[in-house]
PDB file of N, CA and C in Angstrom:
ATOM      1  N   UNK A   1      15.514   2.605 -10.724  1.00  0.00           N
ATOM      2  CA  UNK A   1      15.518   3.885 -10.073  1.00  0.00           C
ATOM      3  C   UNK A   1      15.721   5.015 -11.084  1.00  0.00           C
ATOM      4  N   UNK A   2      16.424   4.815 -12.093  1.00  0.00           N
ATOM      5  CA  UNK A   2      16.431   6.094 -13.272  1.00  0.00           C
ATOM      6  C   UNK A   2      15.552   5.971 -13.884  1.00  0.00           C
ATOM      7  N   UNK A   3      14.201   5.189 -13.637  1.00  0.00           N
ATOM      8  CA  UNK A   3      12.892   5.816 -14.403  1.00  0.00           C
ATOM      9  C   UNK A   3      12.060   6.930 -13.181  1.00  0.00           C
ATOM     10  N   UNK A   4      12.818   7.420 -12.540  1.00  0.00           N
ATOM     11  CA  UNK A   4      11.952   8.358 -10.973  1.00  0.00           C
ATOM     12  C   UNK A   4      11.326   9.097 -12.070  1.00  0.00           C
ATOM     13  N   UNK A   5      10.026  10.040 -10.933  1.00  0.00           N
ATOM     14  CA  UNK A   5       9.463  11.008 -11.881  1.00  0.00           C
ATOM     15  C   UNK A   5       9.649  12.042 -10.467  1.00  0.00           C
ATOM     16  N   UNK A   6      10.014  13.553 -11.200  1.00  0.00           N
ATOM     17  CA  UNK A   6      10.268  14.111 -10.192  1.00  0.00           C
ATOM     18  C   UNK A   6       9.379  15.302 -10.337  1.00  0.00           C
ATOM     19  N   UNK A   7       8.298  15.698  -9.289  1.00  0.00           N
ATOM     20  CA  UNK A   7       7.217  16.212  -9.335  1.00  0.00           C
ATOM     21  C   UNK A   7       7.904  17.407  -7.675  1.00  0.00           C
ATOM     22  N   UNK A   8       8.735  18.054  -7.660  1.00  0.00           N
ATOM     23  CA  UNK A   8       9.107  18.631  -7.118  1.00  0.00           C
ATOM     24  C   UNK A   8       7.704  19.257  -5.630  1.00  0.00           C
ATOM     25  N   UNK A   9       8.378  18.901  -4.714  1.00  0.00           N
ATOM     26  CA  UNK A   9       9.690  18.656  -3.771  1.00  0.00           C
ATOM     27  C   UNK A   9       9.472  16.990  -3.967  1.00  0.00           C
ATOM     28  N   UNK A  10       8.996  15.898  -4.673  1.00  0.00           N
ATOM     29  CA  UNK A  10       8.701  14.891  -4.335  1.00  0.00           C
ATOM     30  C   UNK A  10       9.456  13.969  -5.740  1.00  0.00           C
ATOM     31  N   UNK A  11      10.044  12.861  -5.161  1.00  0.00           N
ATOM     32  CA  UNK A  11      10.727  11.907  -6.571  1.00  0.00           C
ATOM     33  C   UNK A  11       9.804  10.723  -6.161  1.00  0.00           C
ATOM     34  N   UNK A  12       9.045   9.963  -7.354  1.00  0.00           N
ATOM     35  CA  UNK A  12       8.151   9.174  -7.493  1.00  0.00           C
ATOM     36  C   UNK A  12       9.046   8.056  -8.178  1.00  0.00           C
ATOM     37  N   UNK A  13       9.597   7.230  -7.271  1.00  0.00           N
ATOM     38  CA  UNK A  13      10.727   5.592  -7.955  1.00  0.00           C
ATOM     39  C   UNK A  13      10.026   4.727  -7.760  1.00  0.00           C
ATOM     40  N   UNK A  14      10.434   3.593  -8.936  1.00  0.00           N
ATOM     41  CA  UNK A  14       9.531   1.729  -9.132  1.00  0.00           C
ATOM     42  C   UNK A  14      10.160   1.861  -7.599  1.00  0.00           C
ATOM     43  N   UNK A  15       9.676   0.768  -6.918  1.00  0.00           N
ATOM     44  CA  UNK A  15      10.206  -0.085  -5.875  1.00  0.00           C
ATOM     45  C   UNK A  15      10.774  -1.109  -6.622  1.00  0.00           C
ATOM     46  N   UNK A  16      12.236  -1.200  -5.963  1.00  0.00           N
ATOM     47  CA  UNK A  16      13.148  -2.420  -6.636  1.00  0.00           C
ATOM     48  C   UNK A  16      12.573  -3.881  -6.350  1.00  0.00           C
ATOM     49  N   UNK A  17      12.164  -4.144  -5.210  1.00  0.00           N
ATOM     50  CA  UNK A  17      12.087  -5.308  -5.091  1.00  0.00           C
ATOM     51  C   UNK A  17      13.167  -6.326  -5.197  1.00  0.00           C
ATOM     52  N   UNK A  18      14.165  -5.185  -4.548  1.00  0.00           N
ATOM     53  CA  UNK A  18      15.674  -5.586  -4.437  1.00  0.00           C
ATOM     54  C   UNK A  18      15.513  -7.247  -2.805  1.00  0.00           C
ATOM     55  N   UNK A  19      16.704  -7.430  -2.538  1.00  0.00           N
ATOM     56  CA  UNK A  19      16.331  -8.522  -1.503  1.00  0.00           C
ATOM     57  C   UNK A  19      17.018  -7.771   0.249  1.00  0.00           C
ATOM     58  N   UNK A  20      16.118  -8.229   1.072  1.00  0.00           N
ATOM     59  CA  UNK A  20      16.228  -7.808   1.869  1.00  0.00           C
ATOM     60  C   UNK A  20      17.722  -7.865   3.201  1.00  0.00           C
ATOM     61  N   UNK A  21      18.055  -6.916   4.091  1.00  0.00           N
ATOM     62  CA  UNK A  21      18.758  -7.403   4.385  1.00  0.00           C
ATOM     63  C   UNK A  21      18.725  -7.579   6.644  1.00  0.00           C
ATOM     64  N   UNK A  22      17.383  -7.663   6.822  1.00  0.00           N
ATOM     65  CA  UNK A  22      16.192  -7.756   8.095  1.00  0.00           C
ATOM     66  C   UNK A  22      16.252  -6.283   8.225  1.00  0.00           C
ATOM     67  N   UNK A  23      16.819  -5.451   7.660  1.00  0.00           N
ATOM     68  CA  UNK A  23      16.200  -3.899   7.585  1.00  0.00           C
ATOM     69  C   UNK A  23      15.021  -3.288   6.590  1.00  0.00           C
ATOM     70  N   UNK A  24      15.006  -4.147   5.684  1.00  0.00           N
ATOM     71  CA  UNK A  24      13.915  -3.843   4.896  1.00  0.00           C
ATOM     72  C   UNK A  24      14.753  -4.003   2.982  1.00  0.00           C
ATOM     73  N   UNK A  25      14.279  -3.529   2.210  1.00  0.00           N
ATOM     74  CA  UNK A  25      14.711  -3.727   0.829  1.00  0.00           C
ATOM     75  C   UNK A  25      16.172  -2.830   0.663  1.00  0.00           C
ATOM     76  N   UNK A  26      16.809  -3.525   0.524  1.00  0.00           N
ATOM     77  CA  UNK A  26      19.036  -2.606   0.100  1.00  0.00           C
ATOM     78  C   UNK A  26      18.485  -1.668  -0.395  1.00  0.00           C
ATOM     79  N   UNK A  27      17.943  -2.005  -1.709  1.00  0.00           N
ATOM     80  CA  UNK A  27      18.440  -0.822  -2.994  1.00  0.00           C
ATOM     81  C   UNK A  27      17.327   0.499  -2.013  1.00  0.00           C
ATOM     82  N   UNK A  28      15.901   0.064  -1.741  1.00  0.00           N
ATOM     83  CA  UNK A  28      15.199   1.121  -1.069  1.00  0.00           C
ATOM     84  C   UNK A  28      15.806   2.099  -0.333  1.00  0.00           C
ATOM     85  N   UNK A  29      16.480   1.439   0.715  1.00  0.00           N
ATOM     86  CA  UNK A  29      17.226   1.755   1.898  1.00  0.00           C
ATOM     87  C   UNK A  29      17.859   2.579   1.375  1.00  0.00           C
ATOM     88  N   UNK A  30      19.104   2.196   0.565  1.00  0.00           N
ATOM     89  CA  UNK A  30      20.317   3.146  -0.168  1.00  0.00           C
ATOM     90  C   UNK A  30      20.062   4.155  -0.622  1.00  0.00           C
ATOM     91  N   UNK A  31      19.002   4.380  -1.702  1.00  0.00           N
ATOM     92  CA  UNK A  31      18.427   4.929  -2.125  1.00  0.00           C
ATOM     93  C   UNK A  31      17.438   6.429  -1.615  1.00  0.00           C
ATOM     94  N   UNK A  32      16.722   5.647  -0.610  1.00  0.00           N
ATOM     95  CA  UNK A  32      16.527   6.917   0.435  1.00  0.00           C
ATOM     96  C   UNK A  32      17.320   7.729   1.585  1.00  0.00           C
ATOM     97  N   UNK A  33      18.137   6.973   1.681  1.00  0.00           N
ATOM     98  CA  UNK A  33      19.659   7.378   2.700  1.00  0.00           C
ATOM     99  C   UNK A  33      20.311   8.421   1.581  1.00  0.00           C
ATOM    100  N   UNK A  34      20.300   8.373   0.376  1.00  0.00           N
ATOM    101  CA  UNK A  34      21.198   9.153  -0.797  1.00  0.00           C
ATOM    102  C   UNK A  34      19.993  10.307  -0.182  1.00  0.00           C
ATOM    103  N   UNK A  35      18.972  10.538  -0.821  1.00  0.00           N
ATOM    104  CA  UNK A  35      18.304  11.480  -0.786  1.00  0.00           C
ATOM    105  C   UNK A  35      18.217  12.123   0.608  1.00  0.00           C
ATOM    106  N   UNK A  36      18.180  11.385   1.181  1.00  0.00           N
ATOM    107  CA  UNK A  36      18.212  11.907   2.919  1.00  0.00           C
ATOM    108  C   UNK A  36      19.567  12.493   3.054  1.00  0.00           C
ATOM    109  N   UNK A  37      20.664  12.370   2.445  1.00  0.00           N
ATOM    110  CA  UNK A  37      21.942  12.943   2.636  1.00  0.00           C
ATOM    111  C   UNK A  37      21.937  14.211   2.228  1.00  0.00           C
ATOM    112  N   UNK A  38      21.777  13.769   0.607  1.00  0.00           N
ATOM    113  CA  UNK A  38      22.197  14.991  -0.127  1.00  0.00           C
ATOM    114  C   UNK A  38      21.126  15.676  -0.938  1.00  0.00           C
ATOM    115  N   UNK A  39      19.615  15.575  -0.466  1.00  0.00           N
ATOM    116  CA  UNK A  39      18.366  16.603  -1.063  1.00  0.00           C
ATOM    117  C   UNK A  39      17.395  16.121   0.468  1.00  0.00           C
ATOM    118  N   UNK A  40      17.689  16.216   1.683  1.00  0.00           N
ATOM    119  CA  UNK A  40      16.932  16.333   2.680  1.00  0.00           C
ATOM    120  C   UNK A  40      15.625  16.513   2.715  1.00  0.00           C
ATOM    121  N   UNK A  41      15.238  18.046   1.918  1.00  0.00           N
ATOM    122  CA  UNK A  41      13.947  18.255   1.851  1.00  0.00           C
ATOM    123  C   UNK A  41      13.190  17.966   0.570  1.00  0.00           C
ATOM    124  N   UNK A  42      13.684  16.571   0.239  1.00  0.00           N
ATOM    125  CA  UNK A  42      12.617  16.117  -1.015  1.00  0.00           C
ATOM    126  C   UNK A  42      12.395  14.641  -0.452  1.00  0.00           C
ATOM    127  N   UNK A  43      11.142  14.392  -0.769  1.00  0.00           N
ATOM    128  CA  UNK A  43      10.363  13.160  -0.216  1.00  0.00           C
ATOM    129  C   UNK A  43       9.826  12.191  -1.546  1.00  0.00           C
ATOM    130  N   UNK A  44      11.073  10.677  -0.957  1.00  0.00           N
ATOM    131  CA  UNK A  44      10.829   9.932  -1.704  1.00  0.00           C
ATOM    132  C   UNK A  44       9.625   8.970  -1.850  1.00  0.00           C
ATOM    133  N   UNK A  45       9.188   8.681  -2.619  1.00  0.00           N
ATOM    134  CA  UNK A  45       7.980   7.566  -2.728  1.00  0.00           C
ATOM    135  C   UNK A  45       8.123   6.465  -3.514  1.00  0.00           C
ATOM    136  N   UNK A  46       8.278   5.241  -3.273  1.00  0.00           N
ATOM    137  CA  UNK A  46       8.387   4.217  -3.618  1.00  0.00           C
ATOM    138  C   UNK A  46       7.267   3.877  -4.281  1.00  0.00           C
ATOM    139  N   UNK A  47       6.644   3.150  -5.803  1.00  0.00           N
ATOM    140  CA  UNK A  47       5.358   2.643  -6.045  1.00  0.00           C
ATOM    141  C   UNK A  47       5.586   1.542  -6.516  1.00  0.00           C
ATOM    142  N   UNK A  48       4.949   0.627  -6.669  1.00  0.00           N
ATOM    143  CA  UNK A  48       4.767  -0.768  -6.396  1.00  0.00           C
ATOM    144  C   UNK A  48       4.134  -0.985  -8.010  1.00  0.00           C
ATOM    145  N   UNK A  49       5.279  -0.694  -9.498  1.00  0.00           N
ATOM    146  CA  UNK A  49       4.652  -1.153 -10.782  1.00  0.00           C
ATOM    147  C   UNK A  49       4.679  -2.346 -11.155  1.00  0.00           C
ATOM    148  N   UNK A  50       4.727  -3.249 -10.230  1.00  0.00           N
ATOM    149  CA  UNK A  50       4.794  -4.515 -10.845  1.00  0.00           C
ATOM    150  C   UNK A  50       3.698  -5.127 -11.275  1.00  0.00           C
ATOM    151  N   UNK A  51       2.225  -5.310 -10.435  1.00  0.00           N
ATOM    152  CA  UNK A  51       1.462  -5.769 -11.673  1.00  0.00           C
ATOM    153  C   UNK A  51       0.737  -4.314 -12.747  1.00  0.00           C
ATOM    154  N   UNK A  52       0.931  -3.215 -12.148  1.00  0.00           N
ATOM    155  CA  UNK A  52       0.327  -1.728 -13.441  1.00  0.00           C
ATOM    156  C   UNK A  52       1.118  -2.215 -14.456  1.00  0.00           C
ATOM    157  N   UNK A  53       2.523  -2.360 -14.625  1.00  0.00           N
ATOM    158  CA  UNK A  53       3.549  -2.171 -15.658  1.00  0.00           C
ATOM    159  C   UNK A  53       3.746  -3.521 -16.436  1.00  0.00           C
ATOM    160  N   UNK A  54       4.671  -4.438 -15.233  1.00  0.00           N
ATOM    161  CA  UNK A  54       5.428  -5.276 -16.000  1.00  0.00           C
ATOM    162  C   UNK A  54       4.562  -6.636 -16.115  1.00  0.00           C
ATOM    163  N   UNK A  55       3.370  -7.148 -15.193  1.00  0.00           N
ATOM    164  CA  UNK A  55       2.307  -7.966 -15.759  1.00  0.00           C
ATOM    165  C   UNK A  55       1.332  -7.613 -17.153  1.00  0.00           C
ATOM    166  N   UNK A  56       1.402  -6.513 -17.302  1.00  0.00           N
ATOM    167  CA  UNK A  56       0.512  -6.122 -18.134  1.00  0.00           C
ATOM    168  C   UNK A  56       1.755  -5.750 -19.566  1.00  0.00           C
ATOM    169  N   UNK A  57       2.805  -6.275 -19.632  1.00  0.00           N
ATOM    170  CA  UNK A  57       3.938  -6.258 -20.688  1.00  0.00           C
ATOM    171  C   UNK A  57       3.751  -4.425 -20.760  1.00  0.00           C
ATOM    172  N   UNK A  58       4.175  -3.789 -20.232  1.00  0.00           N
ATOM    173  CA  UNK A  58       4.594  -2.350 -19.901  1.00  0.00           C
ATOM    174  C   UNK A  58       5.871  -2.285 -18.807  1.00  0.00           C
ATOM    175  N   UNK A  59       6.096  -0.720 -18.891  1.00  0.00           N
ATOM    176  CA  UNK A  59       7.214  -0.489 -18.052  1.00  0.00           C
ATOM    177  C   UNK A  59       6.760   0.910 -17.320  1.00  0.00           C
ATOM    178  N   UNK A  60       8.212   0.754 -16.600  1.00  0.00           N
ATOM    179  CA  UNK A  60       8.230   2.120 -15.752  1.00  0.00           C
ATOM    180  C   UNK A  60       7.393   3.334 -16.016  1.00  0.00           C
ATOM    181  N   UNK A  61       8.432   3.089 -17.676  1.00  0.00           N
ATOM    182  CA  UNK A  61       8.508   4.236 -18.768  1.00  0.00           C
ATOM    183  C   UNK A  61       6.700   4.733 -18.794  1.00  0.00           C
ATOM    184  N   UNK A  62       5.677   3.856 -19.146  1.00  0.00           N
ATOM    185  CA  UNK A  62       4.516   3.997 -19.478  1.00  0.00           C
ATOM    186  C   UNK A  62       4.142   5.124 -18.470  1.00  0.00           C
ATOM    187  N   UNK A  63       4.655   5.101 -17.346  1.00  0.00           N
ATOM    188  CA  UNK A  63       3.653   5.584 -15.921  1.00  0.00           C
ATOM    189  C   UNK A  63       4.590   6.792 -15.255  1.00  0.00           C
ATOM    190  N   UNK A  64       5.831   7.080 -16.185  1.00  0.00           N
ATOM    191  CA  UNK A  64       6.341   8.487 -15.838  1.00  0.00           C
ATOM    192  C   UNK A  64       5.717   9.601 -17.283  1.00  0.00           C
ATOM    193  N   UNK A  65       5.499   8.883 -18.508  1.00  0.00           N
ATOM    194  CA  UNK A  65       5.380  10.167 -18.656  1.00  0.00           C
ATOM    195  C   UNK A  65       4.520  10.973 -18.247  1.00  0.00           C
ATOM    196  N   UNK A  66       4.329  12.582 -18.689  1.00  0.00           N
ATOM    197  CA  UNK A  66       4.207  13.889 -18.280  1.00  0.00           C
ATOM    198  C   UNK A  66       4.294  14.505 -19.052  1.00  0.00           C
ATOM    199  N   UNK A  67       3.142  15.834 -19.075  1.00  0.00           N
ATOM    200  CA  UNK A  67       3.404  16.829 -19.646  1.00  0.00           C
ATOM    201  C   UNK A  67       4.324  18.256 -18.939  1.00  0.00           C
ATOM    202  N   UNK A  68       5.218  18.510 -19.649  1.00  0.00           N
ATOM    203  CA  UNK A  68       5.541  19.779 -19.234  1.00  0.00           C
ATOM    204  C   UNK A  68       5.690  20.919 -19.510  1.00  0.00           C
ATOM    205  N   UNK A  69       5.624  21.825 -18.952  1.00  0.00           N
ATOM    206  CA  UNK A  69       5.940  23.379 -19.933  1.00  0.00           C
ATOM    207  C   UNK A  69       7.054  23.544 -20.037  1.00  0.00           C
ATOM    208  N   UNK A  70       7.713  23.849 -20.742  1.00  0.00           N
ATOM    209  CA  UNK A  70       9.116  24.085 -21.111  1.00  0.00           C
ATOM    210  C   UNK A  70       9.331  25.647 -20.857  1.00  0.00           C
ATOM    211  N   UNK A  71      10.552  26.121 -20.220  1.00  0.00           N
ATOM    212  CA  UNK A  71      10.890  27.201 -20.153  1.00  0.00           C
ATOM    213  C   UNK A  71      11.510  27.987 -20.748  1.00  0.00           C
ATOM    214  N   UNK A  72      10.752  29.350 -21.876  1.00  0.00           N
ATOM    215  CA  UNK A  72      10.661  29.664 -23.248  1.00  0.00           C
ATOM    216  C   UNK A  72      12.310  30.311 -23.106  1.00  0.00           C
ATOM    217  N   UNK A  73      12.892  30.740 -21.867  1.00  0.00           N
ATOM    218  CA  UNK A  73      14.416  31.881 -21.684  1.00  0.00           C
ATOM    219  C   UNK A  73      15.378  30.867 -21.328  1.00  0.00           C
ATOM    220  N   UNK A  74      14.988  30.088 -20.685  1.00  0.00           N
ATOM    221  CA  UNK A  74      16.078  29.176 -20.186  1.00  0.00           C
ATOM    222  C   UNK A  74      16.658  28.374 -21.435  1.00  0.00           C
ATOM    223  N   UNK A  75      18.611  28.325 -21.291  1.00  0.00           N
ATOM    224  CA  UNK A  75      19.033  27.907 -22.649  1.00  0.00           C
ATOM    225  C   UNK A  75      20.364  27.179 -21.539  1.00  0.00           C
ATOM    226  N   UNK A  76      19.671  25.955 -21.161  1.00  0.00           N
ATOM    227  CA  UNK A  76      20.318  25.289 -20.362  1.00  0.00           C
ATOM    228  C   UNK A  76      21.691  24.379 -21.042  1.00  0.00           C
ATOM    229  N   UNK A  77      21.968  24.834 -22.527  1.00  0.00           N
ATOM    230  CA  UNK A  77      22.921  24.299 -22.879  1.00  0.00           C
ATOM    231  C   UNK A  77      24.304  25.234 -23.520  1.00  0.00           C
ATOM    232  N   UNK A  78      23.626  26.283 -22.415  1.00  0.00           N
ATOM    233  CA  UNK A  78      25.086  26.994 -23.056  1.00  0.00           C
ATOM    234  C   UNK A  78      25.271  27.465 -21.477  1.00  0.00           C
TER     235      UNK A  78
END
């Protein structure tokens, strides 16, 4: 789940392929219940990298990156 890609209002997470509990996948569940709590209006999407990524000896990592513009005023460390 900390490889999400977040393409605002929308977070793009692997599907865990965590084990079920007759509600459907835990970690999924948990996971969208967090966001449903505490960021309501952002819509999660689960994608399914298991054979894009990890059959093909790749990861998450391969299929978040992105280009972005960086914001030239913002000095988010002070």
């Amino acid at each position: 789940m900390v490889n999400m890609l977040v393409v605002s209002p929308w977070v793009f997470v692997p599907k865990p392929f965590s084990p079920g509990d007759g509600q459907g996948d835990v970690l999924q569940n948990y996971v969208s219940g967090e966001f449903e709590e505490r960021l309501p209006s952002t819509g999660v999407i689960f994608l399914d990298d298991w054979n894009a990524y990890h059959r093909m000896r790749g990861e998450i990592h391969c299929g978040t990156n992105t280009k972005r513009t960086p914001l030239p005023d913002v000095k988010w460390w002070e």
